[in-house]
Protein backbone atom coordinates (compact mmCIF):
# COMPACT_ATOMS: atom_id res chain seq x y z
CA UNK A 1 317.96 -22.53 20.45
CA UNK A 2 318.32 -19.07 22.26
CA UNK A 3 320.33 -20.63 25.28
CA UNK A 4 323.25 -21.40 22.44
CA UNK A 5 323.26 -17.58 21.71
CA UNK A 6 323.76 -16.84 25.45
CA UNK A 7 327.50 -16.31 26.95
CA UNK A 8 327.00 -13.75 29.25
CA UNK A 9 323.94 -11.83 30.80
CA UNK A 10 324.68 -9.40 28.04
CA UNK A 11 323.54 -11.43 25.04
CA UNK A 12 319.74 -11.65 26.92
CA UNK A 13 318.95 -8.20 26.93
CA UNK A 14 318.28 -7.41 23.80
CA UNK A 15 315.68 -10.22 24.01
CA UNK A 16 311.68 -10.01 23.64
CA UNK A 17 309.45 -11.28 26.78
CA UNK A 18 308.61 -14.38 24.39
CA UNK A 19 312.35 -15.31 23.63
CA UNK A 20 312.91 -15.08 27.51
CA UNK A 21 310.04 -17.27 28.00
CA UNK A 22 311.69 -19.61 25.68
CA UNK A 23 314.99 -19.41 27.17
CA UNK A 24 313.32 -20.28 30.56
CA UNK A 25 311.80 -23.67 28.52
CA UNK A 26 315.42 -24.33 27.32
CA UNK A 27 317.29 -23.90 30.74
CA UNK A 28 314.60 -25.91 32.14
CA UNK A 29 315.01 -28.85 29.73
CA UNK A 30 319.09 -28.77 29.99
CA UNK A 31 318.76 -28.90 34.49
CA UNK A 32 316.45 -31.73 34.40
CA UNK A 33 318.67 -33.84 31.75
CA UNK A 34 321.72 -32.82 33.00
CA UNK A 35 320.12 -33.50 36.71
CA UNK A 36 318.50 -36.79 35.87
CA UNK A 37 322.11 -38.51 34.26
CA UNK A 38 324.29 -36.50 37.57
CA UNK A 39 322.02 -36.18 40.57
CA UNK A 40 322.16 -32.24 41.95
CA UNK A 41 319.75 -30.04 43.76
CA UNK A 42 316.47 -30.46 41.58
CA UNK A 43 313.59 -28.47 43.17
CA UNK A 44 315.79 -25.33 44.29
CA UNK A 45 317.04 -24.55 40.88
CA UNK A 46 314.08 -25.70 38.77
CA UNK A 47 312.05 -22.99 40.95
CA UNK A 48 314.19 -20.56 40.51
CA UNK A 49 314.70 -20.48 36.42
CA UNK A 50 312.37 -17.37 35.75
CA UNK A 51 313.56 -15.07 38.56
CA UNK A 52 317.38 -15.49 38.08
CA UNK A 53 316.34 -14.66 33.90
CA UNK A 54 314.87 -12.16 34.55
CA UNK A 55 317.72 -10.82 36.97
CA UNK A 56 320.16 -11.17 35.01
CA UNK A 57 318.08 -9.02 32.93
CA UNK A 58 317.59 -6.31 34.72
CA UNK A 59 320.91 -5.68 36.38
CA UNK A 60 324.31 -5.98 35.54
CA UNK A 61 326.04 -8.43 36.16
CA UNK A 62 329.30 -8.31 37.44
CA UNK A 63 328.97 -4.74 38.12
CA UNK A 64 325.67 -5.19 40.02
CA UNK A 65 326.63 -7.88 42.44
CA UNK A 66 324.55 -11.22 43.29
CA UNK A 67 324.91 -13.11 46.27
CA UNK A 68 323.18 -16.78 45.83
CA UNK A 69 322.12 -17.92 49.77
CA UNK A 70 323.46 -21.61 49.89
CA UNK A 71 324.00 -21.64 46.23
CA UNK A 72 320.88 -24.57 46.02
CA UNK A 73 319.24 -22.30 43.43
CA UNK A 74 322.21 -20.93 41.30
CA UNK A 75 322.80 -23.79 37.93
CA UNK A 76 320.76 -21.09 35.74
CA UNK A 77 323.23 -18.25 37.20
CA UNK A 78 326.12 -20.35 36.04
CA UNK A 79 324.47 -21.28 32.93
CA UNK A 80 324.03 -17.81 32.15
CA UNK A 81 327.48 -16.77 32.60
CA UNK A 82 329.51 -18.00 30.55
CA UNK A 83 328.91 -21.98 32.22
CA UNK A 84 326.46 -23.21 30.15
CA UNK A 85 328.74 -25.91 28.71
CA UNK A 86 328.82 -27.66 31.74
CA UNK A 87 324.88 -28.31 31.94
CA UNK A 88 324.48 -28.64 27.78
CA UNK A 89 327.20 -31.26 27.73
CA UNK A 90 327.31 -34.77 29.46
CA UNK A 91 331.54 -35.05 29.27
CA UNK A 92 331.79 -31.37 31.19
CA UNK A 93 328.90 -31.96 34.04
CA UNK A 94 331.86 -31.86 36.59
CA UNK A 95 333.64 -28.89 35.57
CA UNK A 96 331.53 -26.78 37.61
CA UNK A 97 330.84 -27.50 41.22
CA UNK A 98 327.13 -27.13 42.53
CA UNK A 99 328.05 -23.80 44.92
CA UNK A 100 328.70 -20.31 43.74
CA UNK A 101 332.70 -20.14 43.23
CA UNK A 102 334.66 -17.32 42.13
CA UNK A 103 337.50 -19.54 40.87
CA UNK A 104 334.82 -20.30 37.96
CA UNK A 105 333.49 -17.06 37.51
CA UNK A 106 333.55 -12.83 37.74
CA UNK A 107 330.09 -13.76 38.94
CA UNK A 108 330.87 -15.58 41.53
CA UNK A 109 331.55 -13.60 44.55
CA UNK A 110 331.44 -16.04 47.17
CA UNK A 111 332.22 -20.00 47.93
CA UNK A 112 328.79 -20.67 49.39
CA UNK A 113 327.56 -24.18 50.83
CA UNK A 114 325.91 -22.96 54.26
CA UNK A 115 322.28 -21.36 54.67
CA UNK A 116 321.30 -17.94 55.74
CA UNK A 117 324.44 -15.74 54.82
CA UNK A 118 323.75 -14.25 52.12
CA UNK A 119 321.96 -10.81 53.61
CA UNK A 120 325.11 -10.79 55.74
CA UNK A 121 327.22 -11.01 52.89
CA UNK A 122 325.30 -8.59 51.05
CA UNK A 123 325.60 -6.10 53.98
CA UNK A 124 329.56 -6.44 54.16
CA UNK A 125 329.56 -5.75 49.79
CA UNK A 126 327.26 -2.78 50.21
CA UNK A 127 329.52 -1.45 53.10
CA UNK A 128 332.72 -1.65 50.59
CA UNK A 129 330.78 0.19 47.88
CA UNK A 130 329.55 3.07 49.90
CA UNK A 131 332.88 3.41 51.64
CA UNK A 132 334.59 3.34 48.13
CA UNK A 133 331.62 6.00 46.81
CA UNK A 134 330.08 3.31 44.17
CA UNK A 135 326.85 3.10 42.69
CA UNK A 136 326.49 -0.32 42.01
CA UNK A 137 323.31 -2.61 42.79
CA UNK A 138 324.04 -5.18 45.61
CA UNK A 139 321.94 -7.72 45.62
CA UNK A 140 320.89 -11.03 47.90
CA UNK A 141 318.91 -14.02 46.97
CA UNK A 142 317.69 -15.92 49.58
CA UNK A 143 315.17 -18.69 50.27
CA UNK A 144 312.03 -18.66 53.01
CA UNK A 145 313.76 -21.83 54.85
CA UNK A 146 317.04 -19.76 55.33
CA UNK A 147 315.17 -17.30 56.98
CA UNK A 148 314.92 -19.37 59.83
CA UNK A 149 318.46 -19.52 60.39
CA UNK A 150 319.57 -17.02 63.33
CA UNK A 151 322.25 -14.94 60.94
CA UNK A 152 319.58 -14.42 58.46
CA UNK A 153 317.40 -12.01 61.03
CA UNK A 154 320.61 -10.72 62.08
CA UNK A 155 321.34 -9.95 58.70
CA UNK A 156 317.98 -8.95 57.69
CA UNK A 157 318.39 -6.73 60.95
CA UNK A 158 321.43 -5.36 60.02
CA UNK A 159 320.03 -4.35 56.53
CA UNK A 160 317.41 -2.50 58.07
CA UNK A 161 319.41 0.80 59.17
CA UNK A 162 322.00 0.69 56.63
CA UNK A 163 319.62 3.08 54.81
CA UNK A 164 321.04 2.20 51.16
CA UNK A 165 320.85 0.19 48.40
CA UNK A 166 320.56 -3.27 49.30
CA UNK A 167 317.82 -5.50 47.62
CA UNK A 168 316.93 -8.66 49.14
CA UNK A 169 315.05 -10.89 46.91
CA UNK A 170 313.18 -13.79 49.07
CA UNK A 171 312.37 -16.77 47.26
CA UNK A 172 309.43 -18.31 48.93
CA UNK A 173 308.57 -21.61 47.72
CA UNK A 174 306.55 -22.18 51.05
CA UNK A 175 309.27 -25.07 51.40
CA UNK A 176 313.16 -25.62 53.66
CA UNK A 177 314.45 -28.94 52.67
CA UNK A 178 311.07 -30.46 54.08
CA UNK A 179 308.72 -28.40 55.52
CA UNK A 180 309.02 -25.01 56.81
CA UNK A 181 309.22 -24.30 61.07
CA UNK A 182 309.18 -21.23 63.13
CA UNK A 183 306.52 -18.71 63.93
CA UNK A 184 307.71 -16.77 60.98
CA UNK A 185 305.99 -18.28 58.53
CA UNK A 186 303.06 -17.45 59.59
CA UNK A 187 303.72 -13.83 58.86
CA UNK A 188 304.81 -15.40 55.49
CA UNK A 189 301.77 -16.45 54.59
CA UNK A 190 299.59 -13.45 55.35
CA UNK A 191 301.67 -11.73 53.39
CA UNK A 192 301.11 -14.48 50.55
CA UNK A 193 297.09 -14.15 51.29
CA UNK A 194 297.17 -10.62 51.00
CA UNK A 195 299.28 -9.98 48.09
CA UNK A 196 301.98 -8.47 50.24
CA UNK A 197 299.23 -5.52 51.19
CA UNK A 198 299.10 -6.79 54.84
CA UNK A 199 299.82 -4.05 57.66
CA UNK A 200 301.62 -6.96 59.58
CA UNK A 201 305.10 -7.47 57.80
CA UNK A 202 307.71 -8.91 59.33
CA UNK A 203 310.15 -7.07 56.69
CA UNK A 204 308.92 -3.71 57.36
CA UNK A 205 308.85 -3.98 61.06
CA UNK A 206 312.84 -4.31 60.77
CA UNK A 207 313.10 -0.94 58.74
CA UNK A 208 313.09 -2.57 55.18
CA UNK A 209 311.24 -1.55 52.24
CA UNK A 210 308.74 -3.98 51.09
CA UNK A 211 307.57 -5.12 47.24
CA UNK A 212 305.25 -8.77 46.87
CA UNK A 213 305.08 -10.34 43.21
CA UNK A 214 302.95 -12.74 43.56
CA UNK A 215 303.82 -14.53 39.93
CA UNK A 216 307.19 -15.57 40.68
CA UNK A 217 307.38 -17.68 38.31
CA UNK A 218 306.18 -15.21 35.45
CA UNK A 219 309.10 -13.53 33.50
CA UNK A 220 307.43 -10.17 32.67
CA UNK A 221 306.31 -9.36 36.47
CA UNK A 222 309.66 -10.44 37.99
CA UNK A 223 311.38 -8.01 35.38
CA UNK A 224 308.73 -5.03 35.95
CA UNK A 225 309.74 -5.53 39.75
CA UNK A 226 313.13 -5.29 39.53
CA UNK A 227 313.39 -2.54 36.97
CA UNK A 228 310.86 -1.39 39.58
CA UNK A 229 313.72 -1.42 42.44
CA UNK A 230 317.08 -1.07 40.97
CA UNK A 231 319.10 1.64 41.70
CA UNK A 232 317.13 1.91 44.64
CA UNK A 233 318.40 3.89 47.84
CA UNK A 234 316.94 2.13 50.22
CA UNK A 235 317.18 -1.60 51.32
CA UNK A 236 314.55 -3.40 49.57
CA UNK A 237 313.06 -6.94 50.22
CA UNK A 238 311.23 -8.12 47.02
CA UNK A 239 309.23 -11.11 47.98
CA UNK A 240 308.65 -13.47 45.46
CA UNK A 241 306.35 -16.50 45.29
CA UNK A 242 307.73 -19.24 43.66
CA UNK A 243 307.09 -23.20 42.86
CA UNK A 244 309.25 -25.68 44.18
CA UNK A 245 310.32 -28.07 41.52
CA UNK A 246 308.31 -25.55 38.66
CA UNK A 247 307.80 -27.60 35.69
CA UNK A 248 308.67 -31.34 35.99
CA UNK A 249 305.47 -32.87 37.57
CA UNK A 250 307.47 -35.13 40.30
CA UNK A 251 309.15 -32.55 41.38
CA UNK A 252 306.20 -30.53 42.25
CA UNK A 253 303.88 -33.47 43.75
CA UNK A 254 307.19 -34.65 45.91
CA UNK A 255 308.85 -31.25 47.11
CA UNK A 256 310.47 -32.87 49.80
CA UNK A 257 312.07 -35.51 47.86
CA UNK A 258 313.30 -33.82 44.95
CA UNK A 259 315.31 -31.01 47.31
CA UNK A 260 318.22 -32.80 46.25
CA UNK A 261 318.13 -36.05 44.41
CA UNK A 262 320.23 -39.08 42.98
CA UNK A 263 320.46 -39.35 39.17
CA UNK A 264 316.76 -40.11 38.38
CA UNK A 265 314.29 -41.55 35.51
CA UNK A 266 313.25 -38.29 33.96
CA UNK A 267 310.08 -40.35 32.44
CA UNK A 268 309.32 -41.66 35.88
CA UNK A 269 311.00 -39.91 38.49
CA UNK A 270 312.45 -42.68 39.93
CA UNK A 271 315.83 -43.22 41.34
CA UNK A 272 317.98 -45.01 38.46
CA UNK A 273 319.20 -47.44 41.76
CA UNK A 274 316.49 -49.32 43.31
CA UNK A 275 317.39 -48.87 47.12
CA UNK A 276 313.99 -50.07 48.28
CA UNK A 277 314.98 -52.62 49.82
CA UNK A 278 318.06 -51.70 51.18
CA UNK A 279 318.54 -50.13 54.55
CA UNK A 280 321.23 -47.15 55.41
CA UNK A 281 322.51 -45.32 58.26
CA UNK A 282 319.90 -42.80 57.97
CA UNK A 283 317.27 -45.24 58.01
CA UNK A 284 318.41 -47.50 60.72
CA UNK A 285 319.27 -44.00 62.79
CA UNK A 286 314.87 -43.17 62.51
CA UNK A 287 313.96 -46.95 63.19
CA UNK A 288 316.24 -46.63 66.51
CA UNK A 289 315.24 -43.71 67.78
CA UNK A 290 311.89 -44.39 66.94
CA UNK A 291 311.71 -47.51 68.90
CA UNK A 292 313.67 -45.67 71.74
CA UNK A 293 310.94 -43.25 71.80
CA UNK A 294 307.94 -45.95 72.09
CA UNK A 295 310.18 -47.15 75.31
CA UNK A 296 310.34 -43.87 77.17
CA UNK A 297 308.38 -40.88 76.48
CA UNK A 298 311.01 -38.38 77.21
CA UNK A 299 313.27 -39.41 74.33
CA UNK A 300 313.29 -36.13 71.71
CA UNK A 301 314.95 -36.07 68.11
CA UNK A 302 315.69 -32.89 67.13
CA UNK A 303 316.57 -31.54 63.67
CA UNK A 304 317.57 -28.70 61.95
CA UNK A 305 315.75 -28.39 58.87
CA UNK A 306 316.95 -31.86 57.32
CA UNK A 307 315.21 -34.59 59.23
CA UNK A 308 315.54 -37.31 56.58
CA UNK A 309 318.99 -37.55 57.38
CA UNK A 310 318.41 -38.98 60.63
CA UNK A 311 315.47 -40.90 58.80
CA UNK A 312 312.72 -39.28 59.59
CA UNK A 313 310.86 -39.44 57.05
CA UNK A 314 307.24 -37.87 56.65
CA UNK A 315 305.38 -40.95 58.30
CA UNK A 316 308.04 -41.42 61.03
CA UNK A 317 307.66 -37.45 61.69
CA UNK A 318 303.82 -38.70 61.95
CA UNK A 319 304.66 -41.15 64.44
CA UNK A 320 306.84 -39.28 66.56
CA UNK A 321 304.80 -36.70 67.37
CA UNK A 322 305.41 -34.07 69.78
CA UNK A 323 309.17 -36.23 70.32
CA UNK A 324 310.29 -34.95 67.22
CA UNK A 325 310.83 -31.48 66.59
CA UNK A 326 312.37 -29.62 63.60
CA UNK A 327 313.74 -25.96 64.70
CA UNK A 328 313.92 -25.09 60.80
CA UNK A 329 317.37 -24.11 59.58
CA UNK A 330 318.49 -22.88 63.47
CA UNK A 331 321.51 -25.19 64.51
CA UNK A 332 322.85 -23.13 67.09
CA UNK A 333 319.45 -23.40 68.43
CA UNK A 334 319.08 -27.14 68.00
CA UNK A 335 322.04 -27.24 70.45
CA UNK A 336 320.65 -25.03 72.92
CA UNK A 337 317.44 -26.62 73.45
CA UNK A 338 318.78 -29.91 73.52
CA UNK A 339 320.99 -29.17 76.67
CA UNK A 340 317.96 -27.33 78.47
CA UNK A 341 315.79 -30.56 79.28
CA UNK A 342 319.17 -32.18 81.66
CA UNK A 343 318.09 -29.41 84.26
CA UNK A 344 314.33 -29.87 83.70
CA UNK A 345 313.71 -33.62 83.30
CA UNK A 346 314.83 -36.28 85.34
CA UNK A 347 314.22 -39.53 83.11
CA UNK A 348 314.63 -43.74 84.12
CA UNK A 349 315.63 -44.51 80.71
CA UNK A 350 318.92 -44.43 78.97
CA UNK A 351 318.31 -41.77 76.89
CA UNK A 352 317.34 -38.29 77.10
CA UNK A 353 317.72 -35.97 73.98
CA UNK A 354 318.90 -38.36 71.64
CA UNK A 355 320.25 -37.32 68.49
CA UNK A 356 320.65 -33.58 66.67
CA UNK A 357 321.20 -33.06 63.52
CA UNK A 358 322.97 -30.27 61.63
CA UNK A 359 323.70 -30.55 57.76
CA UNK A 360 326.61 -33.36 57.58
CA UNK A 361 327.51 -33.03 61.44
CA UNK A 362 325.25 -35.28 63.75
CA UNK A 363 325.69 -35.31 67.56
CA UNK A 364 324.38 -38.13 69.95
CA UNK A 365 323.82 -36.80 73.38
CA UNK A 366 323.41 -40.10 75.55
CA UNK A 367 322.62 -40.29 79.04
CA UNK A 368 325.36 -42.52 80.50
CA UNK A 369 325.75 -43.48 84.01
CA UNK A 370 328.50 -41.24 85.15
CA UNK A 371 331.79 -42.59 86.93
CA UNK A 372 332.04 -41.55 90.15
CA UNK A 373 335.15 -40.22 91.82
CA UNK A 374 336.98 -42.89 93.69
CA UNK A 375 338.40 -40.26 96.02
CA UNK A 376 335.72 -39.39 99.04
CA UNK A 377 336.59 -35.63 99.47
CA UNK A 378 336.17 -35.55 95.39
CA UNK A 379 333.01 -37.33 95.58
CA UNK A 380 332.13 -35.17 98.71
CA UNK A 381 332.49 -32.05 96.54
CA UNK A 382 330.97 -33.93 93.18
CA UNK A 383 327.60 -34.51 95.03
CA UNK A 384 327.23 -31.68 96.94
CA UNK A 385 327.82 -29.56 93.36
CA UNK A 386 324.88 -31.46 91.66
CA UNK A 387 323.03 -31.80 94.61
CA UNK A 388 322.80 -27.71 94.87
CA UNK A 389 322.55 -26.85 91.36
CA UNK A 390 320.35 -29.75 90.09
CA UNK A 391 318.43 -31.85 92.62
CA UNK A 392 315.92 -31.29 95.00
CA UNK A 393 316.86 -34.57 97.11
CA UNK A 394 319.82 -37.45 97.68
CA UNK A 395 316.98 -39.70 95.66
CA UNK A 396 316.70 -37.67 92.92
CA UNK A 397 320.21 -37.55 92.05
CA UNK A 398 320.48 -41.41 92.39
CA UNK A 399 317.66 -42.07 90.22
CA UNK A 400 318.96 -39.76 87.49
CA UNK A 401 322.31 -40.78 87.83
CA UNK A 402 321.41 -44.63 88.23
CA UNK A 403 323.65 -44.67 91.08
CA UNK A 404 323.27 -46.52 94.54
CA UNK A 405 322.64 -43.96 97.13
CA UNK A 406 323.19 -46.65 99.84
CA UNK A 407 326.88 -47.00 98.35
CA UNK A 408 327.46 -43.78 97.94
CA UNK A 409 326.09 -42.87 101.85
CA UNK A 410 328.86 -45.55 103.04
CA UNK A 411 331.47 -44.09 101.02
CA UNK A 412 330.80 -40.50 102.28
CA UNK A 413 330.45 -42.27 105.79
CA UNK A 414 334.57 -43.11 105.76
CA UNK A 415 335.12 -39.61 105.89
CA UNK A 416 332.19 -39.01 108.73
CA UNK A 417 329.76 -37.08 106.68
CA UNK A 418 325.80 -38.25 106.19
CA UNK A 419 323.61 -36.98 104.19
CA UNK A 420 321.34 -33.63 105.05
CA UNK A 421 317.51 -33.81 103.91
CA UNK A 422 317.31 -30.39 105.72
CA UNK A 423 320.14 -28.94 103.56
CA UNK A 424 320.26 -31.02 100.81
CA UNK A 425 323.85 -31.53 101.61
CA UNK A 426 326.45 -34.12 103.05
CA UNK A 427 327.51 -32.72 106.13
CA UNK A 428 330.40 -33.64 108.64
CA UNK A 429 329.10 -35.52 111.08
């Protein structure tokens, strides 16, 4: 077995196209058993086999410096450097965590567990070099769904003018953790159709040099493109289209599923514990909301980029509708649009934007009915805030609010104020 001769990147490059190819079959085999007995990130990594080969190939490893974007797609990195004992053998599957960590490794630069940073990363290590007057590769790997997140483009941005070598490889597998969101991908598929020859380029616009290889999962035409790039002197995105879950049939009819999965029946594909019958938080969170939503039309779940954890699963996506919406990997902008609708929406029910998601962190915005000050000059001054800055009328407010506006009018009366259609404002009388 060639993956028994491998210790470091160094022992593969003296290695023929066919004995790569091999190797590829080999790390393959060892991430699905390893990932069928311990549960892991399946898709990511099983997608990304040929292309980190063939990397480690090329460059030079710890010299030329790799950045791995969420670390999802990095078990054949650590299996190629000097880790391969914790995928090959069942008593060391925990000696290695499933991030990039340089406590493990030279080739480990960074503790990574959150999307989009690796361009930004990348730019700060490029930086260093050039300030220090080395010549070293620095390179980022980073998925389509990261691109959505908002440090990404800022990254990507960044990148742009830096005007040296920075290569940004961008594994598109046409997938996020479910299914991809944002206007961007659009552009990412033209570019797909086109074999990267398209004179609309998102990549270019922002000052980057642009390469397409359209076999990304085909050892000889990654390694032609990065041999094709290295030593480069200009930042360099090479796009490369890849399969989700490449080589283990479930994993490619199920993309969604197999992002990340529970130790699994490598014959089957099926979970090793039956939870079909079973109900979870996640699940009872989707059949909630979902029922909220059939109540009142203005209840919205929004996610960013992992909606099964809030249980919505492809069919209750389906049956949401337009009151569920995924903002991709954006969380910052999950949180902004979610506050929006309070100025723009005045709702009967109970709830307005329900629930956001971001990786393990979930908020619950509810709409409560708000106590009201017991002091009249307070109250005086709470109304006549929201009545200026948020309602158009005294019946507005109440409805929102859920509060009795006849109450609240003999309350305000103590003090000799009445309420102002005219102004919108309680007034001394």
């Amino acid at each position: 077995m060639y993956i028994e001769q491998v210790n470091s990147p160094q022992d593969i490059k003296q290695f023929s196209a066919e004995q790569l190819r091999q190797l590829a079959g080999e790390v393959r085999n060892a991430l699905l058993t390893k990932l069928s007995a311990h549960g892991g990130h399946v898709g990511p990594n099983l997608g990304m086999v040929e292309a980190t080969i063939a990397l480690h190939y090329v460059f030079n490893s710890p010299t030329d410096k790799m950045v791995y974007d969420v670390s999802h797609q990095s078990y054949t990195h650590k299996m190629l450097t000097g880790r391969k004992g914790a995928f090959l053998n069942p008593e060391d599957y925990d000696v290695v965590s499933g991030y990039t960590n340089p406590r493990e490794s030279g080739h480990d630069f960074f503790t990574i567990g959150h999307t989009s940073t690796s361009v930004s990363l990348a730019c700060g290590l490029a930086k260093a070099r050039d300030l220090k007057g080395g010549h070293e590769n620095i390179i980022a790997v980073i998925g389509d769904g990261s691109l959505s997140g908002g440090e990404a483009y800022e990254g990507l941005s960044n990148a742009g003018e830096m005007g040296t070598n920075l290569i940004i490889v961008v594994n598109d597998n046409e997938m996020s953790i479910a299914e991809n969101h944002g206007g961007l991908y659009q552009n990412l598929k033209e570019l797909r159709d086109t074999e990267g020859r398209s004179s609309c380029n998102f990549f270019r616009s922002l000052g980057l040099d642009y390469l397409y290889v359209g076999e990304g999962n085909d050892i000889p035409s990654l390694v032609a493109a990065f041999a094709k790039v290295k030593d480069t002197s200009r930042p360099t995105v090479v796009h490369i289209h890849t399969q989700k879950g490449k080589g283990y049939a479930p994993a490619e009819a199920d993309r969604e599923e197999f992002h990340w999965e529970m130790p699994f029946d490598l014959e089957t594909g099926k979970p090793k514990v039956d939870c079909s019958g079973m109900e979870d938080y996640h699940s009872l969170t989707g059949k909630f909301l979902l029922e909220k939503m059939k109540e009142d039309h203005t209840v919205v779940a929004i996610s960013s980029g992992t909606p099964t954890v809030i249980g919505f699963t492809p069919e209750r996506r389906k049956q949401a509708g337009r009151q569920f919406v995924d903002v991709g990997i954006a969380e910052e902008h999950a949180v902004a649009l979610a506050s929006a609708p309070q100025i723009n929406v005045c709702s009967r029910g109970t709830y307005r934007i329900c629930r956001i998601e971001s990786n393990e962190h979930i908020f619950t915005q509810r709409r409560v009915t708000p106590m009201l000050p017991q002091d009249p000059m307070i109250l005086l001054s709470y109304l006549n805030t929201k009545l200026r800055d948020f309602y158009p009328t005294l019946d507005a407010l109440c409805d929102d609010l859920q509060i009795d506006g006849g109450e609240v009018s003999r309350r305000l009366a103590a003090i000799d104020c009445r309420y102002s259609p005219e102004r919108n404002q309680f007034v001394s009388c």
